[in-house]
Protein backbone atom coordinates (compact mmCIF):
# COMPACT_ATOMS: atom_id res chain seq x y z
CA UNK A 1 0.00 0.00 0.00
CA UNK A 2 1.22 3.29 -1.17
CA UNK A 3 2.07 5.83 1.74
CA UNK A 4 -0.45 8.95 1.04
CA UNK A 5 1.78 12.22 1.24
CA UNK A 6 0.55 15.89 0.50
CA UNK A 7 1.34 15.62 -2.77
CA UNK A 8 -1.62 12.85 -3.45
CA UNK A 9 -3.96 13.89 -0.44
CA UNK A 10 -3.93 17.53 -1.49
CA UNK A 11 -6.19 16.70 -4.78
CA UNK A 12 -8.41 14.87 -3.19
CA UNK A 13 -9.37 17.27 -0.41
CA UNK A 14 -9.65 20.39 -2.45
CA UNK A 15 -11.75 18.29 -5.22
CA UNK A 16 -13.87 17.51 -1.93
CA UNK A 17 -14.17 20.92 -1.00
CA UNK A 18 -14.88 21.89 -4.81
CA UNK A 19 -17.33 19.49 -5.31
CA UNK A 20 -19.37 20.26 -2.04
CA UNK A 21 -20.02 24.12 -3.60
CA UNK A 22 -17.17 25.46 -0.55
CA UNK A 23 -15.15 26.76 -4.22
CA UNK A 24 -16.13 30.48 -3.32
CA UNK A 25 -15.10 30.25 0.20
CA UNK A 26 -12.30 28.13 -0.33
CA UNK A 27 -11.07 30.94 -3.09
CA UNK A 28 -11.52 33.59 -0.79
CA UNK A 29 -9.93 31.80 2.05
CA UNK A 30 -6.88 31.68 0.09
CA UNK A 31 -6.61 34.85 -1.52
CA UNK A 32 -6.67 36.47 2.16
CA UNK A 33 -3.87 34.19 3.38
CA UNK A 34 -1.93 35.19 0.35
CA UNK A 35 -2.34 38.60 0.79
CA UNK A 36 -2.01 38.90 4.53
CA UNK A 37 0.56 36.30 5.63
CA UNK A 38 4.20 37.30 6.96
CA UNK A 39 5.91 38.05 3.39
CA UNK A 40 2.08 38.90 1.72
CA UNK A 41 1.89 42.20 -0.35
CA UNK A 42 -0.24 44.07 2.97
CA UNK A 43 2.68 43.42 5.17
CA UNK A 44 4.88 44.75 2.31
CA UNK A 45 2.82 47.98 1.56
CA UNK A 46 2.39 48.41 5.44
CA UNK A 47 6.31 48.27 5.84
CA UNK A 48 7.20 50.82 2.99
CA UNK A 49 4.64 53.13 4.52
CA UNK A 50 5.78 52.75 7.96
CA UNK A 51 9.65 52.20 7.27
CA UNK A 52 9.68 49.98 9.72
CA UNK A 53 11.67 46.59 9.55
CA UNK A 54 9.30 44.07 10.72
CA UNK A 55 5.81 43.44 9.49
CA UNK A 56 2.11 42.77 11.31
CA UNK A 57 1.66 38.98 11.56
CA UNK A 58 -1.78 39.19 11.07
CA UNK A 59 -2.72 35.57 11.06
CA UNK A 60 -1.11 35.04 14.87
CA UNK A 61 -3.04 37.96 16.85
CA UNK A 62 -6.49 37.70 17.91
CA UNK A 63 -8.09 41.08 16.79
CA UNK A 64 -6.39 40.83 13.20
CA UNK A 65 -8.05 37.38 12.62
CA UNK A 66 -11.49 38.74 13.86
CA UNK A 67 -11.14 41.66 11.09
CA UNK A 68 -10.06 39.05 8.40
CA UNK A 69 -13.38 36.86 9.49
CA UNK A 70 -15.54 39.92 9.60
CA UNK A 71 -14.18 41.29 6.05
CA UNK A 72 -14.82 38.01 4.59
CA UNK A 73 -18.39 37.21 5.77
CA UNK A 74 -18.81 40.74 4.23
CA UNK A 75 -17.59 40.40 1.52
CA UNK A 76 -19.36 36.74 0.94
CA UNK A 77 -22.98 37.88 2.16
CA UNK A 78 -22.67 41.45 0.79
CA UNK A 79 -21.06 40.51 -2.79
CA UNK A 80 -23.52 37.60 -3.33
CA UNK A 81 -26.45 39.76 -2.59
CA UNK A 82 -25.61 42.75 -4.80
CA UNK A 83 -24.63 40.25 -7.48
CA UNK A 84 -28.28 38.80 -7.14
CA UNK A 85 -29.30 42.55 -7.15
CA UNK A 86 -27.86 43.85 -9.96
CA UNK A 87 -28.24 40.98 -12.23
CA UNK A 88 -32.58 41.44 -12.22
């Protein structure tokens, strides 16, 4: 029996999650860990602002998490609905 390693489970899960309709969340859920982890582009645009030499973790402190949470169940509830809206 083969040994399963990322490399073989990682298909399988995310075709799991795609299947099950989570391909929205699971896209956005992504795209903020992209853009806010340690060497993301926020931390990078926050540290040429600043000129300081070490970034905001902002997926290790409590009150950063809670504002990524909150932005995305905005952005899921609030961009579904006015897509529904505007498209009649």
């Amino acid at each position: 029996m083969p040994i399963a390693t990322a490399a073989t489970t990682a298909p399988a899960i995310m075709s799991h999650f795609l299947s099950d309709g989570f391909d929205d969340f699971f896209f956005l859920d992504v795209l903020f860990f992209v853009i806010f982890s340690h060497a993301g582009p926020a931390n990078n645009i926050y540290l040429g602002l600043t000129g300081k030499y070490e970034g905001i973790r902002f997926l290790f402190r409590t009150d950063t998490v809670r504002s990524l949470v909150a932005a995305m169940n905005f952005l899921m509830w609030y961009g579904n609905t006015t897509l529904l809206l505007m498209s009649g």
